[in-house]
C-alpha atoms as a PDB file:
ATOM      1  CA  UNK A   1      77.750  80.182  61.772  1.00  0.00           C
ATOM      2  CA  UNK A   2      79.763  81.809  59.233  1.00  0.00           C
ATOM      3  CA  UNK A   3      82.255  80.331  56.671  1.00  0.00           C
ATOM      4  CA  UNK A   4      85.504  80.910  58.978  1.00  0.00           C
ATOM      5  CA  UNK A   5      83.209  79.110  61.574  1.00  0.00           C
ATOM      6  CA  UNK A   6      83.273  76.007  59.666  1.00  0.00           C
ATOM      7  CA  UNK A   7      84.310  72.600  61.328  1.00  0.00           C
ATOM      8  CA  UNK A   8      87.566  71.220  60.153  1.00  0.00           C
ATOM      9  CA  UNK A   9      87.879  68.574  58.002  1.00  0.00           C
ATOM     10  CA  UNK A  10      84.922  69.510  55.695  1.00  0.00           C
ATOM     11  CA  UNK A  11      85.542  69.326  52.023  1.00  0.00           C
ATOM     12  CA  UNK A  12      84.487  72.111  49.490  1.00  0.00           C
ATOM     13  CA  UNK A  13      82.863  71.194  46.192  1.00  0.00           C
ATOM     14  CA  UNK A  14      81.641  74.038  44.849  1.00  0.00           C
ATOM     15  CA  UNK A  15      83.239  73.851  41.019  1.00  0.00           C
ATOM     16  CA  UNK A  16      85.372  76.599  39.700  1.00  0.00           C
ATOM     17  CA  UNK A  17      83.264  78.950  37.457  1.00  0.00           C
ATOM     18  CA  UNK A  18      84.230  81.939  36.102  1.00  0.00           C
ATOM     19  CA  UNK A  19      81.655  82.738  33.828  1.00  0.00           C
ATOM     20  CA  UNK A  20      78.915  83.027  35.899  1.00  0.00           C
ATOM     21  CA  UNK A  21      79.000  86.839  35.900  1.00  0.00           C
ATOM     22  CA  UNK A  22      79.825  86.828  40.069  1.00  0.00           C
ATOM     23  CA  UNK A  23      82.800  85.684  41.780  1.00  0.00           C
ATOM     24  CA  UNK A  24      83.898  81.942  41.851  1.00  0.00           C
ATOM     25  CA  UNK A  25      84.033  79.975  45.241  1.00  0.00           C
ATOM     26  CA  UNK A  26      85.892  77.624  44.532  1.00  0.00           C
ATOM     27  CA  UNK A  27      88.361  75.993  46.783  1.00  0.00           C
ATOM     28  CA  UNK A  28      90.955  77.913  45.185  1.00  0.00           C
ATOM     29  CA  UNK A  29      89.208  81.267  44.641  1.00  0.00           C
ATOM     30  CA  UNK A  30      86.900  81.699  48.126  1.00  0.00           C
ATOM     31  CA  UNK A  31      90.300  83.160  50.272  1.00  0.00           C
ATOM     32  CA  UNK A  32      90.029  86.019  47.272  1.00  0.00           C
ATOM     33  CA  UNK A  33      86.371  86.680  47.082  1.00  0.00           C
ATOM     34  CA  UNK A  34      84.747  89.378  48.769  1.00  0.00           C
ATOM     35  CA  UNK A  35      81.124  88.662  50.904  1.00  0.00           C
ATOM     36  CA  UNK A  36      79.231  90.980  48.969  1.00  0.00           C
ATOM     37  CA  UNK A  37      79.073  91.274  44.827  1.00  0.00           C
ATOM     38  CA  UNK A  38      76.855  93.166  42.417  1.00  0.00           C
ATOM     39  CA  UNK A  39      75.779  91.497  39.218  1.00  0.00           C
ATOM     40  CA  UNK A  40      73.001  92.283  37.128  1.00  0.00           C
ATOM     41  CA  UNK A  41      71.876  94.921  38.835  1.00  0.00           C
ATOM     42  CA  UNK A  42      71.302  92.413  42.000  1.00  0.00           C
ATOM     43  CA  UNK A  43      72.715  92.734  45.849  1.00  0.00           C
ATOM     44  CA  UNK A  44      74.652  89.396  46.482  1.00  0.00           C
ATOM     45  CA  UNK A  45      75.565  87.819  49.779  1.00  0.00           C
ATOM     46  CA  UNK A  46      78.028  84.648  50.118  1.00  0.00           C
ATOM     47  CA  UNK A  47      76.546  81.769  51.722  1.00  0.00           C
ATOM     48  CA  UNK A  48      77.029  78.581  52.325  1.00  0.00           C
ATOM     49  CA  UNK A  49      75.072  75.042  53.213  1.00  0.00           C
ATOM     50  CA  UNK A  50      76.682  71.987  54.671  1.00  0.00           C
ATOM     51  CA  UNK A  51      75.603  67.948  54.254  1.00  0.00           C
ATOM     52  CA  UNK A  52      77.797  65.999  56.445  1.00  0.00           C
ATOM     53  CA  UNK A  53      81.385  66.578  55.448  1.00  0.00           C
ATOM     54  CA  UNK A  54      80.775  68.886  52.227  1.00  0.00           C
ATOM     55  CA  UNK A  55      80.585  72.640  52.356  1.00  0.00           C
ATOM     56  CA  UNK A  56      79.030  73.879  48.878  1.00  0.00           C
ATOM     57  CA  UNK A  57      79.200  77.791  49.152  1.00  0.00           C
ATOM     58  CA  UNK A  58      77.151  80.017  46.841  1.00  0.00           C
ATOM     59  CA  UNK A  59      75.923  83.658  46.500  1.00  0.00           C
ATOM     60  CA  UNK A  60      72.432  84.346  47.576  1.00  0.00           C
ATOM     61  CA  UNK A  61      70.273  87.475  47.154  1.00  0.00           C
ATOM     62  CA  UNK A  62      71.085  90.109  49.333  1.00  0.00           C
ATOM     63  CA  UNK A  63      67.308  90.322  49.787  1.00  0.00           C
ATOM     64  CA  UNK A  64      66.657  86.615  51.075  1.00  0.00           C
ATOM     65  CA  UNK A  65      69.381  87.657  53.871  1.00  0.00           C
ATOM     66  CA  UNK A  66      66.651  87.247  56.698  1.00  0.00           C
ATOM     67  CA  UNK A  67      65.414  84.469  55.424  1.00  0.00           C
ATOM     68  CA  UNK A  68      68.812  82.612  55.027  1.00  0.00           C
ATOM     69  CA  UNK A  69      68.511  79.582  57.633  1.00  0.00           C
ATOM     70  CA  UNK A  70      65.836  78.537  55.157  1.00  0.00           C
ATOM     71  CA  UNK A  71      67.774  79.017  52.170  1.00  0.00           C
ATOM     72  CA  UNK A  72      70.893  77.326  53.310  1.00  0.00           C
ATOM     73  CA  UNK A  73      68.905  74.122  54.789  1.00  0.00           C
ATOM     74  CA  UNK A  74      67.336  73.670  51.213  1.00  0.00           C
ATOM     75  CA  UNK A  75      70.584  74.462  49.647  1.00  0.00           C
ATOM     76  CA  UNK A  76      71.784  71.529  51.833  1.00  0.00           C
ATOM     77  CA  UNK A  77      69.048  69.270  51.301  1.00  0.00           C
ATOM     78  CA  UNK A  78      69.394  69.518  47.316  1.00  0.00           C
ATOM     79  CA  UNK A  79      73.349  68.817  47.971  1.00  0.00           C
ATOM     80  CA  UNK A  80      72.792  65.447  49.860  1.00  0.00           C
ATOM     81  CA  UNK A  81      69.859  64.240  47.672  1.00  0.00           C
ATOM     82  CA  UNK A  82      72.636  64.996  44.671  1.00  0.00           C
ATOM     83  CA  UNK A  83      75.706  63.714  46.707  1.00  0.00           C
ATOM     84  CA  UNK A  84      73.294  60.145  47.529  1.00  0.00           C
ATOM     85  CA  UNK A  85      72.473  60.171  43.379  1.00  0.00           C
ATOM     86  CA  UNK A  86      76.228  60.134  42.690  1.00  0.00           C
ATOM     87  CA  UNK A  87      76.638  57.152  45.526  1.00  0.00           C
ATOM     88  CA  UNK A  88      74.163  54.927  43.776  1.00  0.00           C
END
């Protein structure tokens, strides 16, 4: 599933940041970043992980890329176990 595959009605919280030295994903930014970005040195791929109705999207290491099912299910994970904190 890729990020124009997502299911409609699902809310983005990723926070704007633009100091983090790669692109922000932000809500307002994400139509204007690219899928790939270079900081550091370091390959980048976008990504994303969703926990019911929230999409949090993030850049992951170009080298994890095979291993991304894994990455975005404990993205998601740490994104409902922070979401439940914020309920409580």
């Amino acid at each position: 599933m890729g990020a124009d595959d997502l299911p409609q009605g699902v809310v983005n919280v990723t926070g704007h940041d633009d100091d983090a030295g790669l692109p922000c994903l932000c809500k307002a930014c994400l139509p204007h970043a690219a899928s790939t970005a270079e900081a550091a040195g370091m390959q980048f791929q976008r990504s994303f992980a969703v926990t019911g109705t929230r999409v949090l999207h993030f850049w992951m290491l170009a080298e994890l890329a095979g291993d991304e099912r894994n990455v975005r299910a404990s993205v998601a994970e740490a994104l409902a176990t922070r979401l439940a904190r914020r309920r409580s």
